[in-house]
Every structure is written in structure tokens, then in C-alpha cells.
Protein backbone atom coordinates (compact mmCIF):
# COMPACT_ATOMS: atom_id res chain seq x y z
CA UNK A 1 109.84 83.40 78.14
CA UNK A 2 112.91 82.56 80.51
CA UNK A 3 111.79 85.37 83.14
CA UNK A 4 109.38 85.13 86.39
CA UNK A 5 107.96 88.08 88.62
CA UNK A 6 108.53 87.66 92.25
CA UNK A 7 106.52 89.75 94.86
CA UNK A 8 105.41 89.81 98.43
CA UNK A 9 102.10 88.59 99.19
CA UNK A 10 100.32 90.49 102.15
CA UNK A 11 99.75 88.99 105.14
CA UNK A 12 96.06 89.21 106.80
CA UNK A 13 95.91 89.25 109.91
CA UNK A 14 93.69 86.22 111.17
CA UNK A 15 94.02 84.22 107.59
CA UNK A 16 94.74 80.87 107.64
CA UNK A 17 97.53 81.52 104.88
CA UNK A 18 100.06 83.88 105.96
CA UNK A 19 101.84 85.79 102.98
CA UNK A 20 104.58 83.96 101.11
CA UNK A 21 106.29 85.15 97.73
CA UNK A 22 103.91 84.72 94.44
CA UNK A 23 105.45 83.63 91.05
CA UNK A 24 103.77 85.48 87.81
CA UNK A 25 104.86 83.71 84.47
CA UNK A 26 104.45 86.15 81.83
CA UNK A 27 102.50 85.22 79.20
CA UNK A 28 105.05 86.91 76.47
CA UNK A 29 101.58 89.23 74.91
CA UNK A 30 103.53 92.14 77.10
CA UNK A 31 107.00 92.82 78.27
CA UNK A 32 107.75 91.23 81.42
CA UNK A 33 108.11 95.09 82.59
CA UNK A 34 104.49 96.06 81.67
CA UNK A 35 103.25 92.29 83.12
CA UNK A 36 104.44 93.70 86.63
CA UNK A 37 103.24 96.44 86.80
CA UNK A 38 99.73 95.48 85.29
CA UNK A 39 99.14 92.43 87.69
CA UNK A 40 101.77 93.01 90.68
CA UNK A 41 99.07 94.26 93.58
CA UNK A 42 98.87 98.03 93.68
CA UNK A 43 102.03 99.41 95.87
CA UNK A 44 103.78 96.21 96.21
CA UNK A 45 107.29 95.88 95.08
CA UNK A 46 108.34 93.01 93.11
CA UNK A 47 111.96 91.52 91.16
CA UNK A 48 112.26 90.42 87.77
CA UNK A 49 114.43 87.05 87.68
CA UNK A 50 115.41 84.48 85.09
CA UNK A 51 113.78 81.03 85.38
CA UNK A 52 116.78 79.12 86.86
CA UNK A 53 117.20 81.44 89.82
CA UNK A 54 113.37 79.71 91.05
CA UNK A 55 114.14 76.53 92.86
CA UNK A 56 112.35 73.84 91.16
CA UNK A 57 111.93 71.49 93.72
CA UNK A 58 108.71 72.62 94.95
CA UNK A 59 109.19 70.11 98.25
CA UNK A 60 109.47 73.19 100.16
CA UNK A 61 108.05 75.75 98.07
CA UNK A 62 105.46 77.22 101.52
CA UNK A 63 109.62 78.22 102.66
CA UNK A 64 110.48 80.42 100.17
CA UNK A 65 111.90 84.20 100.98
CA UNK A 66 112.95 87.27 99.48
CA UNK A 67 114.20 89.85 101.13
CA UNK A 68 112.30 93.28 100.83
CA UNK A 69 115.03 94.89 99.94
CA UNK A 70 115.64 92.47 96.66
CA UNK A 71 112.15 93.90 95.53
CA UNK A 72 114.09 96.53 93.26
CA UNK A 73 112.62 95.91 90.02
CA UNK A 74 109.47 98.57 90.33
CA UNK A 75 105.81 98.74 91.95
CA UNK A 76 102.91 97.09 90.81
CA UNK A 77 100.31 99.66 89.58
């Protein structure tokens, strides 16, 4: 499967780790659409995007950003 689901993680306040973007590779047993909105957190938006638009250098993966309003692909449920 060529595609990846992008979403928002939360930040909390106080936690060590503060929010970032998380990565969901779809296993291919679903469509990518029912993926999202089965394990995208409940009420978070998220983007469907092909593999090659995910930098693969990893150096700096802790940098990574999307903006909110990119999240246009649906909600999780």
C-alpha cells in the first residue's frame, strides 16, 4: 500500500512529549478510508498522502508539521 495517514497528536499539558504528527501505515485488510476513521483518535482530523510525500530521512523526524488546515481528508471516529 503506497498511502500513509497523517494526524495531529494532542498535546498534554505537563507531558514530557508534546504532540507531533503520527504516521498510520495501513495494513491493506481495509481501505485506507475506513483505516482512518477506525484508528484516527475520536474528533481528530487527519490527511491521506502517498508514501513519497513522507520525508524519509527520519534525522529530524521530532520537526515534522502539518498545518491544521491540510487535515481535510475526514475525522477519526
Amino acid at each position: 500500500m503506497n498511502q500513509r495517514i497523517l494526524y495531529k497528536t494532542p498535546q498534554i499539558p505537563g507531558a514530557e512529549y508534546q504532540g507531533g504528527i503520527a504516521v498510520i501505515v495501513p495494513t491493506g485488510e481495509l481501505s485506507v478510508t475506513e483505516t482512518a476513521k477506525k484508528d484516527v483518535p475520536t474528533g481528530l482530523p487527519y490527511k491521506i498522502v502517498d508514501v513519497s510525500d513522507i520525508p524519509s530521512d527520519r534525522t529530524f523526524r521530532d520537526a515534522w508539521d502539518i498545518e491544521e488546515a491540510e487535515l481535510t481528508d475526514g475525522v477519526g471516529e
